[in-house]
PDB file of N, CA and C in Angstrom:
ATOM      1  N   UNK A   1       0.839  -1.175   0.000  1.00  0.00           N
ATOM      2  CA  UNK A   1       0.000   0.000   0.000  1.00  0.00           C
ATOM      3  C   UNK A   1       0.886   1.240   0.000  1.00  0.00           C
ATOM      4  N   UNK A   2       0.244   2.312  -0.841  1.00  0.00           N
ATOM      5  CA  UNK A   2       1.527   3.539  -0.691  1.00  0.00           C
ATOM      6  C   UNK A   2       1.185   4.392   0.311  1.00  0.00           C
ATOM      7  N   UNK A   3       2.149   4.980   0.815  1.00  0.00           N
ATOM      8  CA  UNK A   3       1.963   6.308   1.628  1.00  0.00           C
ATOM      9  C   UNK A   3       0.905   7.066   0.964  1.00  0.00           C
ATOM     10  N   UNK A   4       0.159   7.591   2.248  1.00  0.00           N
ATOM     11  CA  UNK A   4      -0.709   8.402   1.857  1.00  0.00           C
ATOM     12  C   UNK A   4      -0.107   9.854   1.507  1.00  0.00           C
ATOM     13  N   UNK A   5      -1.026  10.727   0.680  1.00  0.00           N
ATOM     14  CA  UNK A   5      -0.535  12.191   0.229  1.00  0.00           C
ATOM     15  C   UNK A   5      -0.566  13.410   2.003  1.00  0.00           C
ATOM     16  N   UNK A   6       0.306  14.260   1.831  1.00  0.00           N
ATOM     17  CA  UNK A   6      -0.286  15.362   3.263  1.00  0.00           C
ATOM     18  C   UNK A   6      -0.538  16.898   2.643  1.00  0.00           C
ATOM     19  N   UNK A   7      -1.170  17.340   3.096  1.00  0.00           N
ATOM     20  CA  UNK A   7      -0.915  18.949   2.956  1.00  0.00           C
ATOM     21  C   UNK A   7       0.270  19.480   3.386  1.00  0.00           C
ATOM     22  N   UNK A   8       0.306  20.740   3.151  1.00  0.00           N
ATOM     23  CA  UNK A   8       1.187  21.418   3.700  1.00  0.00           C
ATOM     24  C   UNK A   8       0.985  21.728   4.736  1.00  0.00           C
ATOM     25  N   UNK A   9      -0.293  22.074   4.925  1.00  0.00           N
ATOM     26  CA  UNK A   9      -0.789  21.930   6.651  1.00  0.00           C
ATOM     27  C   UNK A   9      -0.658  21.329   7.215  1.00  0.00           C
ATOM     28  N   UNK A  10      -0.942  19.881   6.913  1.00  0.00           N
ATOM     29  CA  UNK A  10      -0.824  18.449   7.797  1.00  0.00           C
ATOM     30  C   UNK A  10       0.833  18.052   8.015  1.00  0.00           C
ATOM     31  N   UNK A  11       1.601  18.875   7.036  1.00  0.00           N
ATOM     32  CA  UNK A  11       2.872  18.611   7.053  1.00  0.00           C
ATOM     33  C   UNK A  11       3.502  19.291   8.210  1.00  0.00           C
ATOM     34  N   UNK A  12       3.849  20.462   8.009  1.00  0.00           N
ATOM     35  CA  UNK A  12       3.749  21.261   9.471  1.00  0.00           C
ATOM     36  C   UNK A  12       3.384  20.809  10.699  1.00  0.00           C
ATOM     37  N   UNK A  13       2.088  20.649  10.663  1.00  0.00           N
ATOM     38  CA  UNK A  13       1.534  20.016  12.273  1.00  0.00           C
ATOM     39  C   UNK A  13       1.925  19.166  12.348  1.00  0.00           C
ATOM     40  N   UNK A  14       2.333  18.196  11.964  1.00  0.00           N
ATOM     41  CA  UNK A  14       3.216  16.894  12.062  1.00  0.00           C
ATOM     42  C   UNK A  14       4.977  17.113  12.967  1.00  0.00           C
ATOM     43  N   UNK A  15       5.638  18.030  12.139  1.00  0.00           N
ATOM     44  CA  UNK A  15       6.851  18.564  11.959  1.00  0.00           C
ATOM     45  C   UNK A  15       6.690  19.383  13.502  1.00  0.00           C
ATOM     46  N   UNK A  16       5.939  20.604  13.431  1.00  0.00           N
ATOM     47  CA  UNK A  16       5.515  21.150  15.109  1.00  0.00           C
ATOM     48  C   UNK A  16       5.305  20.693  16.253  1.00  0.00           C
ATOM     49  N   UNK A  17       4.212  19.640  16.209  1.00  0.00           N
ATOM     50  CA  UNK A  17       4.292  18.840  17.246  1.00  0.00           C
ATOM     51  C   UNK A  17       5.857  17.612  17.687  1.00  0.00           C
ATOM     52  N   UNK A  18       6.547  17.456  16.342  1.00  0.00           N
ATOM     53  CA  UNK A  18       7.813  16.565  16.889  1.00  0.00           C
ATOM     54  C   UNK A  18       9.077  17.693  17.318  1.00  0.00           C
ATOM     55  N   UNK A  19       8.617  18.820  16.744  1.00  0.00           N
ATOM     56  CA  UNK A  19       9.868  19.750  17.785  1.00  0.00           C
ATOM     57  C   UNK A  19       9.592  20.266  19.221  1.00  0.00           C
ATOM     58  N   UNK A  20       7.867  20.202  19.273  1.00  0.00           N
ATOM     59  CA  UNK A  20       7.855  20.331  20.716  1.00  0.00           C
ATOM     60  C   UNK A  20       7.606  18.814  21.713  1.00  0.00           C
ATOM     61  N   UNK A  21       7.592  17.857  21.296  1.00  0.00           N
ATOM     62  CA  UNK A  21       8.058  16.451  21.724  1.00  0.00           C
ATOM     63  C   UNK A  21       9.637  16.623  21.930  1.00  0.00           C
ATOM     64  N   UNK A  22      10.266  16.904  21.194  1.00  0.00           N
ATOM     65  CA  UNK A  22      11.926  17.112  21.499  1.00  0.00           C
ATOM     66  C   UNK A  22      12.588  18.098  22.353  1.00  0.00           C
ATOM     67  N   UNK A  23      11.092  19.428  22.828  1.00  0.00           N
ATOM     68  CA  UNK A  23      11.996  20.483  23.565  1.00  0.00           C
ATOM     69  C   UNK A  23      11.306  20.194  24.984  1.00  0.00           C
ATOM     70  N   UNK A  24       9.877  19.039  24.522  1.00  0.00           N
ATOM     71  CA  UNK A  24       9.562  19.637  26.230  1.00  0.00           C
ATOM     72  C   UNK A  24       9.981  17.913  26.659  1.00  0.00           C
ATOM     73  N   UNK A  25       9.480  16.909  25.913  1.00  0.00           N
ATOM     74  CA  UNK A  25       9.707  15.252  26.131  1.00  0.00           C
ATOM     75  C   UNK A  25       8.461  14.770  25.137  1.00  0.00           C
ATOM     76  N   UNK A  26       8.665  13.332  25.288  1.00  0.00           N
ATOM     77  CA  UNK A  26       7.800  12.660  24.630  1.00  0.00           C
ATOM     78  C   UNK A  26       6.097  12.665  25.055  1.00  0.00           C
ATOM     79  N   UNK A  27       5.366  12.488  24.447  1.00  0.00           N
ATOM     80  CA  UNK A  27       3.957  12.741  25.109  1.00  0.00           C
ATOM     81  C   UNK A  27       3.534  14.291  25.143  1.00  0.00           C
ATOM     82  N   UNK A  28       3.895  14.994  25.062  1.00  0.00           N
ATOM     83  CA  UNK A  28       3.749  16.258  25.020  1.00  0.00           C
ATOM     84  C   UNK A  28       2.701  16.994  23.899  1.00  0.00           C
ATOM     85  N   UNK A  29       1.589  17.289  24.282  1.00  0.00           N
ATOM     86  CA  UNK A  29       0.502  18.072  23.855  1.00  0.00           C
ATOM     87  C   UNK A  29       0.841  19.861  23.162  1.00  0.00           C
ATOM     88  N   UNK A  30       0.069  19.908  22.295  1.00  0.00           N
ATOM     89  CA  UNK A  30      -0.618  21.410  21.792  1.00  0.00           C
ATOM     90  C   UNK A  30      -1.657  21.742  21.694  1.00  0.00           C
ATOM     91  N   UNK A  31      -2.145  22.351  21.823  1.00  0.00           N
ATOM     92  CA  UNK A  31      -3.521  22.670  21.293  1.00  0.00           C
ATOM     93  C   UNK A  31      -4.054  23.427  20.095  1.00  0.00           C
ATOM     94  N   UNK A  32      -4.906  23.145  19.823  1.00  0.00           N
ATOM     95  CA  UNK A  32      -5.230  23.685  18.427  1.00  0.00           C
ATOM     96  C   UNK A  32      -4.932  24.670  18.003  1.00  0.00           C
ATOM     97  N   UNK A  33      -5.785  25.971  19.081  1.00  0.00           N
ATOM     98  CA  UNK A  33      -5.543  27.183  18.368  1.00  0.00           C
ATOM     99  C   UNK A  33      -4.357  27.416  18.362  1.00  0.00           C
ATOM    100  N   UNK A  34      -3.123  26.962  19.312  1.00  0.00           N
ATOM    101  CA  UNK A  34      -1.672  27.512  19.214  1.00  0.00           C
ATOM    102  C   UNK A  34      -1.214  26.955  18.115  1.00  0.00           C
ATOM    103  N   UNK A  35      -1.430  25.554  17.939  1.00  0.00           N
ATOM    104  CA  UNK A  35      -1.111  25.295  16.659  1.00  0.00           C
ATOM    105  C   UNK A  35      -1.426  25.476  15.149  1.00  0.00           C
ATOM    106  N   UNK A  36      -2.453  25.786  15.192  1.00  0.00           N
ATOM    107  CA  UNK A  36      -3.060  26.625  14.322  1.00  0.00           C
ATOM    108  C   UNK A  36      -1.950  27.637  13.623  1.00  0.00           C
ATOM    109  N   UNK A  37      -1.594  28.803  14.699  1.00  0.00           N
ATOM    110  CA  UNK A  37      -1.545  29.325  14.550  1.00  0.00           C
ATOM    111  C   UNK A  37       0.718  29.248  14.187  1.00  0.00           C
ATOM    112  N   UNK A  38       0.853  28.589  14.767  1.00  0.00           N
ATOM    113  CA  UNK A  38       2.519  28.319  14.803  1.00  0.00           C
ATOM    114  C   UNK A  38       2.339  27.708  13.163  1.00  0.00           C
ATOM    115  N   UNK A  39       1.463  26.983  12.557  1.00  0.00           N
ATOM    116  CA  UNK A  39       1.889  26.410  11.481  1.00  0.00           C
ATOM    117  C   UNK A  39       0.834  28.011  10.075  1.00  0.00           C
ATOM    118  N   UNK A  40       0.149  28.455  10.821  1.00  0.00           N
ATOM    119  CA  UNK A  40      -0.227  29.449   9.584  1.00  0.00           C
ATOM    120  C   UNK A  40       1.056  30.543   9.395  1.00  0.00           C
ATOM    121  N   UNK A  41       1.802  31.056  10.641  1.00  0.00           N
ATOM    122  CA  UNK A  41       3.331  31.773  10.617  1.00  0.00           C
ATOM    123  C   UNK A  41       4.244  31.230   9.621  1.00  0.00           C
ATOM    124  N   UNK A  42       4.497  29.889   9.643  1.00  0.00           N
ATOM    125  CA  UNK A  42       5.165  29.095   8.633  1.00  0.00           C
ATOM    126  C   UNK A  42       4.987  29.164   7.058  1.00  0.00           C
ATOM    127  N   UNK A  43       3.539  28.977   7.277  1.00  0.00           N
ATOM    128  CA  UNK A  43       3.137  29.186   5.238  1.00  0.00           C
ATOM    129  C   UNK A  43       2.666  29.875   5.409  1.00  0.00           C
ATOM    130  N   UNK A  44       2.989  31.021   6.157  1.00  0.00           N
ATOM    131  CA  UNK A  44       2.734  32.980   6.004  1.00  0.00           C
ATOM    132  C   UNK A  44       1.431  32.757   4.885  1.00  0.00           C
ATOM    133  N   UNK A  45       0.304  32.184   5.389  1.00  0.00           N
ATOM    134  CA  UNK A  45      -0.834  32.713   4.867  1.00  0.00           C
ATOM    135  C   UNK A  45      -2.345  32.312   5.965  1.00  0.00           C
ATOM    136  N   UNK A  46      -3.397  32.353   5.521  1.00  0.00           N
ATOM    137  CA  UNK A  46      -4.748  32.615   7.006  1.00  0.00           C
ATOM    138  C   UNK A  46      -5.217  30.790   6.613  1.00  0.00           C
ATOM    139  N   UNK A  47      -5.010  30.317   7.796  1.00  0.00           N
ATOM    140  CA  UNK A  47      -5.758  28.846   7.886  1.00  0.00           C
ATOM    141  C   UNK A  47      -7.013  29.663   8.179  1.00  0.00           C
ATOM    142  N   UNK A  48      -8.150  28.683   7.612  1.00  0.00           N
ATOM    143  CA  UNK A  48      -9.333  28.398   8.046  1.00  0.00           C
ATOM    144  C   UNK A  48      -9.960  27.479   9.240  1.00  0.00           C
ATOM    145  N   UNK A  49     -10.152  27.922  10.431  1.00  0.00           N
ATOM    146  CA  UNK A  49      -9.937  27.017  11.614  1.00  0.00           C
ATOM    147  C   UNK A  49     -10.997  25.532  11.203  1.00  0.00           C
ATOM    148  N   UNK A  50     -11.806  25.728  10.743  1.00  0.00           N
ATOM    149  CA  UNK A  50     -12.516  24.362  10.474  1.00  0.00           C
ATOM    150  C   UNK A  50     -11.500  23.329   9.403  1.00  0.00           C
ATOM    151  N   UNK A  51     -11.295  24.332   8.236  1.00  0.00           N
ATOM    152  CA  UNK A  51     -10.726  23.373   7.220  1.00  0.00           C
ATOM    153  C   UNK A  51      -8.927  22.945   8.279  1.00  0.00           C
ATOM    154  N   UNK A  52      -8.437  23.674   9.015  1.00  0.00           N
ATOM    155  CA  UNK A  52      -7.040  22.832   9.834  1.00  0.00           C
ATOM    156  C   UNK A  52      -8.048  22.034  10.384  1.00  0.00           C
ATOM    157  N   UNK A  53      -9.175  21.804  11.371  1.00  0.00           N
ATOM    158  CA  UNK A  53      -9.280  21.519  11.870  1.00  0.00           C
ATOM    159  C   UNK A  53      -9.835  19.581  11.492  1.00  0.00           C
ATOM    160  N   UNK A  54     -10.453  19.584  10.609  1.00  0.00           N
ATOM    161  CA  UNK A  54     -10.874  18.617   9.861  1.00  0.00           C
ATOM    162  C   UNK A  54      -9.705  17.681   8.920  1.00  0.00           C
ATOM    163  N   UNK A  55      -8.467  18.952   8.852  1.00  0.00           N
ATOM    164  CA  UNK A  55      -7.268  18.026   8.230  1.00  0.00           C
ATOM    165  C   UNK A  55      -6.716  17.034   9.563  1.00  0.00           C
ATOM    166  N   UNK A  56      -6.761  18.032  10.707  1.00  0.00           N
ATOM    167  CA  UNK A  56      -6.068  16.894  11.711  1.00  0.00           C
ATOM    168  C   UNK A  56      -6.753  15.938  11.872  1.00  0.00           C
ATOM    169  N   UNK A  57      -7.756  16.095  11.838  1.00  0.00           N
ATOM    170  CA  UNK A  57      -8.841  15.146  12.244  1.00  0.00           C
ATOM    171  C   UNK A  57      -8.807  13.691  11.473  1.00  0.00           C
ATOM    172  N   UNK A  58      -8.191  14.080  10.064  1.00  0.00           N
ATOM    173  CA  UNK A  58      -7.698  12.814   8.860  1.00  0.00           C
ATOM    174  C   UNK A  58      -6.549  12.534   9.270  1.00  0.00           C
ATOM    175  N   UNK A  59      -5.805  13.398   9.922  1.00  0.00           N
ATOM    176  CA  UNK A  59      -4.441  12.336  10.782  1.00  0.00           C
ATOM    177  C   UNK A  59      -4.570  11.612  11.932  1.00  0.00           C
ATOM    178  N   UNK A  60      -6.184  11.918  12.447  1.00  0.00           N
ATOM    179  CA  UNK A  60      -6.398  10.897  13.706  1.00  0.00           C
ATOM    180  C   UNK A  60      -7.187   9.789  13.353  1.00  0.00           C
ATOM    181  N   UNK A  61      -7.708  10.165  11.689  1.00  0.00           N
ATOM    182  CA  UNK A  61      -8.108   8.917  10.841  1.00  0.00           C
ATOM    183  C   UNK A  61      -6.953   7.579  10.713  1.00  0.00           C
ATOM    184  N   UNK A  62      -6.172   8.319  10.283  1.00  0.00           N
ATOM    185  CA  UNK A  62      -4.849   7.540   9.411  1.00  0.00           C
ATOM    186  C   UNK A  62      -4.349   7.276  10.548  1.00  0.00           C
ATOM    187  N   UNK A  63      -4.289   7.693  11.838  1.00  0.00           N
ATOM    188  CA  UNK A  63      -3.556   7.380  13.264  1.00  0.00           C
ATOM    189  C   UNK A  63      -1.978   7.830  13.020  1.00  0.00           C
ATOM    190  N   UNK A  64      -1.631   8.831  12.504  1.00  0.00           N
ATOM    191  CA  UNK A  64      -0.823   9.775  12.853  1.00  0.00           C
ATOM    192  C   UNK A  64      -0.762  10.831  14.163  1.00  0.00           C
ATOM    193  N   UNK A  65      -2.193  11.000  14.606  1.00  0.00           N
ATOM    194  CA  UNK A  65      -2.370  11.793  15.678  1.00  0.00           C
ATOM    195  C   UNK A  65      -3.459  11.405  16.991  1.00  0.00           C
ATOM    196  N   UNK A  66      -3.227  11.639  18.170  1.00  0.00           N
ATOM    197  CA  UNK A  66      -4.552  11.673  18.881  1.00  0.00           C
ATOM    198  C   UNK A  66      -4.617  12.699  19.464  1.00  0.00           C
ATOM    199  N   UNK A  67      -6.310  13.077  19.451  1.00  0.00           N
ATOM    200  CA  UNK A  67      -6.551  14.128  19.771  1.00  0.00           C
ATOM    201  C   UNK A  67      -7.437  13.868  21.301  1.00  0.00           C
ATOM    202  N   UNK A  68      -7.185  14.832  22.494  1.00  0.00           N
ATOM    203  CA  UNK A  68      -8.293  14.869  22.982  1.00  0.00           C
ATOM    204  C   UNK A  68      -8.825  16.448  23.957  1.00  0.00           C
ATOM    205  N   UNK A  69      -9.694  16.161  24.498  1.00  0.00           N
ATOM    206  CA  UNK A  69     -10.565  17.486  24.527  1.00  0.00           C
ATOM    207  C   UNK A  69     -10.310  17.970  25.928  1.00  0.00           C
ATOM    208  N   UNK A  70     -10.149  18.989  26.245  1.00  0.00           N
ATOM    209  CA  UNK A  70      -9.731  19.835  27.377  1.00  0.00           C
ATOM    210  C   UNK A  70     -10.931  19.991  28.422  1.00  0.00           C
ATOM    211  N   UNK A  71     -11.607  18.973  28.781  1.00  0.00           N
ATOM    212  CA  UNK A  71     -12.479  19.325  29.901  1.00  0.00           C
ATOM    213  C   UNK A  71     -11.950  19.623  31.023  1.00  0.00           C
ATOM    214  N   UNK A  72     -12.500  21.214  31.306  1.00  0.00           N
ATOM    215  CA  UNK A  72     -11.914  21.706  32.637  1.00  0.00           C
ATOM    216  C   UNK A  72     -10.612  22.032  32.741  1.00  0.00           C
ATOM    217  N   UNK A  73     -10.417  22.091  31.639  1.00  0.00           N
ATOM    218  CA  UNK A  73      -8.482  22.817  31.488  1.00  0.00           C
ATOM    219  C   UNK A  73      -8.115  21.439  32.527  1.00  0.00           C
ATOM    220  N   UNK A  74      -8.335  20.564  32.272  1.00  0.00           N
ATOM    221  CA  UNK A  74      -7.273  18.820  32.938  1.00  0.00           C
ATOM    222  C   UNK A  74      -5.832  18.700  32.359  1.00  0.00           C
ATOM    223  N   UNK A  75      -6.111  19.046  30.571  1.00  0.00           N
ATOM    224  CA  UNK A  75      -4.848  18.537  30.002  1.00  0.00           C
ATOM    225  C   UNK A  75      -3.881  19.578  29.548  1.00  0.00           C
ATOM    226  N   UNK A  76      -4.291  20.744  29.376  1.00  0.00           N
ATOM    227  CA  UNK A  76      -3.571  21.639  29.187  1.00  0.00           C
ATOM    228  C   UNK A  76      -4.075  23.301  29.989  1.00  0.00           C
ATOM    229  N   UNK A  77      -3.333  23.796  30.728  1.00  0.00           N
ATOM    230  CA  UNK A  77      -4.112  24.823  31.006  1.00  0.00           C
ATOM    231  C   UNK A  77      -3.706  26.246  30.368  1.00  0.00           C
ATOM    232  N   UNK A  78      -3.235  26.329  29.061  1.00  0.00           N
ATOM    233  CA  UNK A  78      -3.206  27.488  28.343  1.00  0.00           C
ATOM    234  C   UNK A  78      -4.803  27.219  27.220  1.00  0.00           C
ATOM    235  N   UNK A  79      -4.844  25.703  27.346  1.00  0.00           N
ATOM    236  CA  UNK A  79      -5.986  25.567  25.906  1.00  0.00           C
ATOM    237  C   UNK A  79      -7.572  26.194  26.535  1.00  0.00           C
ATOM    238  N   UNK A  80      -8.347  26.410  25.760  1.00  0.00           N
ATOM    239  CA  UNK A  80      -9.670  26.511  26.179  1.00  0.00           C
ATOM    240  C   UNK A  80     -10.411  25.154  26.447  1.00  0.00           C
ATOM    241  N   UNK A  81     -11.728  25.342  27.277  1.00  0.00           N
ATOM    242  CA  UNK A  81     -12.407  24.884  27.701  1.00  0.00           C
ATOM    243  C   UNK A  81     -12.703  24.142  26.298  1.00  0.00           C
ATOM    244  N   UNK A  82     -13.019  22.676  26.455  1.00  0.00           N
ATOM    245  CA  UNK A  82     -13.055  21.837  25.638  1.00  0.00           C
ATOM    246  C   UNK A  82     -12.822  21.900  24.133  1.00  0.00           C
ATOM    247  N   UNK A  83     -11.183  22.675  24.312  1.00  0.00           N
ATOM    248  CA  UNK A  83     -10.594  22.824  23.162  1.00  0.00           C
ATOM    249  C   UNK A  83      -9.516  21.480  22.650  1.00  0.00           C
ATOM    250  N   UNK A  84      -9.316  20.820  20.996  1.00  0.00           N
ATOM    251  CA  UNK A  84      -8.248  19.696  21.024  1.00  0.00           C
ATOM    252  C   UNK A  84      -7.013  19.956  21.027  1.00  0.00           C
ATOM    253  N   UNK A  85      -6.705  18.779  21.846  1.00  0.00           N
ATOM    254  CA  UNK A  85      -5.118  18.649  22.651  1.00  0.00           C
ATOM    255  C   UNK A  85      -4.558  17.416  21.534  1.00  0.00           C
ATOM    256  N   UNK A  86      -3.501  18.536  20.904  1.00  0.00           N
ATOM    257  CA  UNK A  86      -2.771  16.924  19.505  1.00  0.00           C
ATOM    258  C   UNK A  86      -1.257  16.129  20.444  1.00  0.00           C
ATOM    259  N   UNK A  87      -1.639  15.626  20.122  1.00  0.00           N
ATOM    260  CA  UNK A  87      -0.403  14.495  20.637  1.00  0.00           C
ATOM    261  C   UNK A  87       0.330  13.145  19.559  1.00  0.00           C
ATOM    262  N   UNK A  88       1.796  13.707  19.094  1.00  0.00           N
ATOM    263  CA  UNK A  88       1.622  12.118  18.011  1.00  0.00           C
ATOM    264  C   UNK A  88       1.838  10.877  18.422  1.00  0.00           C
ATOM    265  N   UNK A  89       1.770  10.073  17.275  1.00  0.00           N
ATOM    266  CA  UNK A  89       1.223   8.595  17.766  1.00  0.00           C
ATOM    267  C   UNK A  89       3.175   8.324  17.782  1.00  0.00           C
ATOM    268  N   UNK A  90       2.842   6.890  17.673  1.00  0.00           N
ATOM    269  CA  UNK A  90       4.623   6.414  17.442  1.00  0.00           C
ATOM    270  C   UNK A  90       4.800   6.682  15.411  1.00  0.00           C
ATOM    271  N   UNK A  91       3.663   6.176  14.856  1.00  0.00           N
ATOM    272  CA  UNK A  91       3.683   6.529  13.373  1.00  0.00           C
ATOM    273  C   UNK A  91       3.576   7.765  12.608  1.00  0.00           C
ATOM    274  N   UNK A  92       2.994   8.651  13.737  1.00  0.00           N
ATOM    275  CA  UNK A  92       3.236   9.979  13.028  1.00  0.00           C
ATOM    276  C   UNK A  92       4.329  10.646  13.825  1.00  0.00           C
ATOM    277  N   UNK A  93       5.254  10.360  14.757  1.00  0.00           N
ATOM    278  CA  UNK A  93       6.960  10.589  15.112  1.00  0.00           C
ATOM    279  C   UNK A  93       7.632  10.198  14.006  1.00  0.00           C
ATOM    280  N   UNK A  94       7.496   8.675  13.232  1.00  0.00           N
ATOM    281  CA  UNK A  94       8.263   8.432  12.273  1.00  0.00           C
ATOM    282  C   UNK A  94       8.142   9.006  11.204  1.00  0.00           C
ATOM    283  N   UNK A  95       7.308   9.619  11.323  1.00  0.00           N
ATOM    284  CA  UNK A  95       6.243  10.055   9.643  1.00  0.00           C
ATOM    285  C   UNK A  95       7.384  11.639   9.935  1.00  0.00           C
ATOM    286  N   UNK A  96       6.999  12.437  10.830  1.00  0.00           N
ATOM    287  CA  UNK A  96       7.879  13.354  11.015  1.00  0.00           C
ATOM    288  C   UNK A  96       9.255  13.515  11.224  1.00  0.00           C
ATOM    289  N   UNK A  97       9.809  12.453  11.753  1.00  0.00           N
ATOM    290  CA  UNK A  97      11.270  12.410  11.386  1.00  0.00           C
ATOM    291  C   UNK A  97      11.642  12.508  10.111  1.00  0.00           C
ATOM    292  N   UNK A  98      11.262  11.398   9.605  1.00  0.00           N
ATOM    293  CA  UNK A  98      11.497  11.017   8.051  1.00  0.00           C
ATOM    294  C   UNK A  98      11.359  12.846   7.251  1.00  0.00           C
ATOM    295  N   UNK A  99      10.309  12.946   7.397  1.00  0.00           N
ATOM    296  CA  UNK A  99      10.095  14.275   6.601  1.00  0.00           C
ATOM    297  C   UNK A  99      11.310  15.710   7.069  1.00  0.00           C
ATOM    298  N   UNK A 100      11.752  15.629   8.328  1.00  0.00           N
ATOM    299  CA  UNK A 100      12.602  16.470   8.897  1.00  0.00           C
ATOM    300  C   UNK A 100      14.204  15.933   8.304  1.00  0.00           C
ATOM    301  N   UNK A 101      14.401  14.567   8.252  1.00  0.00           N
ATOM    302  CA  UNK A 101      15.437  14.545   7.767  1.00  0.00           C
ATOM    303  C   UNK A 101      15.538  14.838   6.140  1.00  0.00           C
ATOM    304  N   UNK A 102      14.169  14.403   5.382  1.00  0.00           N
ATOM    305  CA  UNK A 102      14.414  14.955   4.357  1.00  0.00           C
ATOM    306  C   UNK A 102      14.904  16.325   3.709  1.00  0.00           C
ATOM    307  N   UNK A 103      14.350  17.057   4.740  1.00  0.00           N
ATOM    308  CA  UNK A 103      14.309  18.544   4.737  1.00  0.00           C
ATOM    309  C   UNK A 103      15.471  18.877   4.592  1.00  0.00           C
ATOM    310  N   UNK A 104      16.028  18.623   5.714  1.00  0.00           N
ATOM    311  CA  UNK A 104      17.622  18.767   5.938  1.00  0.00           C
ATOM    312  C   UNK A 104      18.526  18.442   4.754  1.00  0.00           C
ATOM    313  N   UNK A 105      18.400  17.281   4.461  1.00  0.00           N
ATOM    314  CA  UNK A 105      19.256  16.707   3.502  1.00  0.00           C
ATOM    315  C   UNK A 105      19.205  17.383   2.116  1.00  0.00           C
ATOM    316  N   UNK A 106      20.794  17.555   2.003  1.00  0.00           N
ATOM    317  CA  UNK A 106      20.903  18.629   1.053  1.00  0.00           C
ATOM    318  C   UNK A 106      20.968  18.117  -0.409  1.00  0.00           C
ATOM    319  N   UNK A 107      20.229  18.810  -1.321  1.00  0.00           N
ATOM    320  CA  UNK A 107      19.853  18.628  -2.800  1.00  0.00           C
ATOM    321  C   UNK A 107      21.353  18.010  -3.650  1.00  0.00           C
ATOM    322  N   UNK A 108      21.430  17.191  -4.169  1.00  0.00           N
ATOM    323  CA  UNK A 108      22.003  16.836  -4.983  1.00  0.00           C
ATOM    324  C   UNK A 108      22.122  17.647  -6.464  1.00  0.00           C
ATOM    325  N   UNK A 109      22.953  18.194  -6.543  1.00  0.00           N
ATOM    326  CA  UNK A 109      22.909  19.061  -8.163  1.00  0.00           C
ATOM    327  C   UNK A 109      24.058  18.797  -8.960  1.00  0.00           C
ATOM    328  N   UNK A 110      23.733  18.276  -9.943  1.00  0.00           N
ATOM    329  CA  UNK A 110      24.744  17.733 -10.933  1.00  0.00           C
ATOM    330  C   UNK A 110      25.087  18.658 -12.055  1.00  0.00           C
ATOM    331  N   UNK A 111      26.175  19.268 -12.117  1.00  0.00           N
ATOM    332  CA  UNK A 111      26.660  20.536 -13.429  1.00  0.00           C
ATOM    333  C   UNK A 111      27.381  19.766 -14.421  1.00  0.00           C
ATOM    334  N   UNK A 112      27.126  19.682 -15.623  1.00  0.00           N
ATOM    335  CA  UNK A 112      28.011  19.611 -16.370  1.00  0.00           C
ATOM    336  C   UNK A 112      29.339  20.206 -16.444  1.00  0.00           C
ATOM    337  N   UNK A 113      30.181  19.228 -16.719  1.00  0.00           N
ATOM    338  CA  UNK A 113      31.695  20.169 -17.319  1.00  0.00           C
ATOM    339  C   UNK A 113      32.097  20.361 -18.712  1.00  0.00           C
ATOM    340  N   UNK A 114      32.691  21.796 -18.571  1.00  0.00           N
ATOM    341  CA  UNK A 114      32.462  21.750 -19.794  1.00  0.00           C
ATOM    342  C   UNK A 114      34.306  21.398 -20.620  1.00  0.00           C
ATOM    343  N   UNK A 115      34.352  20.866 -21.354  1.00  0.00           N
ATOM    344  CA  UNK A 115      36.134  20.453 -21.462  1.00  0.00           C
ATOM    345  C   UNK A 115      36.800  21.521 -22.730  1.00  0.00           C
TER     346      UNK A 115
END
């Protein structure tokens, strides 16, 4: 079966959530609107909070992500009142590595010589 396709959105939130897994520890939560908003800074243009919101929602399809809901500020207390808390799975860590090392890794460019 092939890898599935991502947005650029879904790419990001993927990529965001594994740098803040790496600065705070593993297991480590965001919440929507912050994230929202850390990945619309990135592709410097206006997410639509339903349409991000419905993309993550296809990464908790595909089980790249779990999401859950802030009753009573329990899981996060910057998020709102039953606002979603993303957390990645072990497959969407790998999914984001992979894509971070790609990033990194520098382009191959082949010049002709000329004799």
């Amino acid at each position: 079966m092939s890898r599935p396709r991502f947005s650029a959105g879904q790419k990001e939130a993927l990529l965001q959530l594994h740098f803040n897994e790496l600065k705070v520890g593993d297991g480590s939560t965001l919440p929507t609107s912050n994230l929202r908003e850390v990945v619309a800074n990135i592709l410097d243009r206006n997410l639509n909070p339903n349409h991000f919101s419905a993309s993550l929602h296809k990464l908790v399809a595909r089980e790249y992500l779990t999401v859950e809901y802030n009753v009573d500020r329990k899981l996060h207390p910057s998020a709102r009142v039953n606002e979603g808390v993303w957390a990645l799975t072990i497959l969407g860590r790998q999914y984001a590595e992979t894509l971070y090392s790609a990033r990194v890794r520098p382009i191959r460019r082949y010049s002709k010589t000329i004799n």
